[in-house]
Protein backbone atom coordinates (compact mmCIF):
# COMPACT_ATOMS: atom_id res chain seq x y z
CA UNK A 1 0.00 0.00 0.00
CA UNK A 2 1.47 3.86 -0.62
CA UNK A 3 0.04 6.96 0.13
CA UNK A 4 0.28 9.71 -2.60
CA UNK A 5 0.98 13.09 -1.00
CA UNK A 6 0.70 16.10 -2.90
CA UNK A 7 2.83 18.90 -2.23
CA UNK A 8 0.20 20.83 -2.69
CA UNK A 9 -2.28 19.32 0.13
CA UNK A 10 0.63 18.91 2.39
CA UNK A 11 0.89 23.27 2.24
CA UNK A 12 -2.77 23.84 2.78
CA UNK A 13 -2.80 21.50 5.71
CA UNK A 14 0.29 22.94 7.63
CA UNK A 15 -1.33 26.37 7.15
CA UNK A 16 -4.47 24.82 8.76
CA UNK A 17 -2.26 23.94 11.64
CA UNK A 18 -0.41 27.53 11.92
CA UNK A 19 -3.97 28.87 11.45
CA UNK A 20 -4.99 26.75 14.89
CA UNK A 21 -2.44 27.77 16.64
CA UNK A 22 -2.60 31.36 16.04
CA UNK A 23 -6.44 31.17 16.58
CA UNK A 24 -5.59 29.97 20.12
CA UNK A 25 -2.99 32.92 20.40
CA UNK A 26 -0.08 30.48 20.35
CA UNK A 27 2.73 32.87 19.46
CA UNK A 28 6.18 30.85 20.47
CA UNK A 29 6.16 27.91 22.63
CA UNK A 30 9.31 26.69 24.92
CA UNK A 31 10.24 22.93 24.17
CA UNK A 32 12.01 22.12 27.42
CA UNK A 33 14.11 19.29 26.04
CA UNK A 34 17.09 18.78 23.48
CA UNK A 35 18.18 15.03 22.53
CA UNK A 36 15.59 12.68 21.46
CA UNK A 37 15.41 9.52 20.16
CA UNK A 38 15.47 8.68 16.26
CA UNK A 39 15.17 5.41 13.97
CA UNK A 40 16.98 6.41 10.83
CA UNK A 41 15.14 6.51 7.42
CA UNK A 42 16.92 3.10 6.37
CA UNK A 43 15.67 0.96 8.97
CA UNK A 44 12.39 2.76 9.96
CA UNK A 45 9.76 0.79 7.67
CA UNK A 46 11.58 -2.85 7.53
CA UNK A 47 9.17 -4.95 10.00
CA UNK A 48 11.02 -8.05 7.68
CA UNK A 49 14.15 -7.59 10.25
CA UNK A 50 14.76 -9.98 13.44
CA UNK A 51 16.08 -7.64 15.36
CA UNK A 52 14.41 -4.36 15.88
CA UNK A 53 16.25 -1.08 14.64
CA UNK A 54 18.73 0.71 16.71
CA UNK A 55 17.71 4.02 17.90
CA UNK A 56 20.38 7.22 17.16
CA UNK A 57 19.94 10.64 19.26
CA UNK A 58 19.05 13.70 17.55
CA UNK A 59 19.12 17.32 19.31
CA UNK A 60 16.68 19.67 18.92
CA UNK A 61 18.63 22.32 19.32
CA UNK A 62 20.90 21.29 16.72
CA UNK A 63 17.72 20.67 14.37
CA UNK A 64 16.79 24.56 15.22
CA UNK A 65 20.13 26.04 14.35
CA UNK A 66 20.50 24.60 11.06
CA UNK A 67 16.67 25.07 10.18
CA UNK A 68 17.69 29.31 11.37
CA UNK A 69 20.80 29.47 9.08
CA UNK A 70 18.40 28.83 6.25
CA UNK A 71 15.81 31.63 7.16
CA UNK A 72 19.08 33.96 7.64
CA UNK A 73 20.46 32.61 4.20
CA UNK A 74 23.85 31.03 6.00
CA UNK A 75 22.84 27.65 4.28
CA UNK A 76 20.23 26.56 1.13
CA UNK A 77 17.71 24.24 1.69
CA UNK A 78 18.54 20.59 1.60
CA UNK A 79 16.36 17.49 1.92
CA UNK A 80 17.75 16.51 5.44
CA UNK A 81 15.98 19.31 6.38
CA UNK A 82 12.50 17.92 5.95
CA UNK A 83 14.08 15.35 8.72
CA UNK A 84 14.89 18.49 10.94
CA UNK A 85 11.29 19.99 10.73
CA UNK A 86 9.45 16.71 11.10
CA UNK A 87 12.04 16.60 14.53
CA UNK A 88 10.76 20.04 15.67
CA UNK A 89 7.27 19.87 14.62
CA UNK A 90 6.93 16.14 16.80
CA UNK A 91 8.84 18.54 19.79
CA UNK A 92 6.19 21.47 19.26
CA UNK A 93 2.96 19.01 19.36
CA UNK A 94 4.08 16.98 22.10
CA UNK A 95 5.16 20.23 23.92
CA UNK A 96 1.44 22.00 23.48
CA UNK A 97 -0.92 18.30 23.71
CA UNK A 98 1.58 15.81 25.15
CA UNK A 99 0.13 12.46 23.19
CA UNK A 100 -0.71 10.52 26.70
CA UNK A 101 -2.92 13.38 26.80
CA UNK A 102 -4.23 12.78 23.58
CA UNK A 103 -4.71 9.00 23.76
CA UNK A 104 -6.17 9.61 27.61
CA UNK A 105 -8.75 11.65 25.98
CA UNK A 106 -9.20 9.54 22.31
CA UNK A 107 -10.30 12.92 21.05
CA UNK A 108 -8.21 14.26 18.54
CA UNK A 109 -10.37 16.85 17.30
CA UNK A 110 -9.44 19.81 19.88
């Protein structure tokens, strides 16, 4: 089974989510933690394995500072970036509706 994602889609529903979070006059929010725990890309969809993948750390704030050299044109945009965001943007929902919350509540339409 794949999913076809179209760029297009993908920018109407992230402004959907910015839209939200203005709405509830969320102007900056504070993630309180750096290093976090990633699967890499090559070993993140093979269930076929025996042994299950081997986690790597990623920081956050490491993930931040090369996402703001590319709004202060230090660096162009690469596709290990879309890695970086995905980072952040997990940091930023867990930060405003931690997911125990979420799947406390089984509402996800708040």
């Amino acid at each position: 089974m794949s999913v076809n994602i179209r760029i297009e889609q993908l920018e109407s529903l992230f402004k959907l989510l910015i839209e939200k979070a203005k709405n509830e006059q969320i102007e900056s929010i504070s993630v309180e933690t750096d290093y976090y725990w990633i699967i890499m890309s090559s070993e993140w969809e093979d269930f076929n394995s025996d042994s299950p993948p081997e986690p790597c750390v990623g920081s956050l704030v490491d993930d931040w500072e090369s996402l703001q050299k590319i709004l202060t044109g230090e660096h162009i945009v690469t596709y290990l970036d879309y890695e970086r965001f995905a980072s952040i943007l997990r940091a930023v929902s867990e930060t405003i509706v931690p997911s125990k919350e979420i799947s406390s509540e089984n509402n996800y339409d708040d």
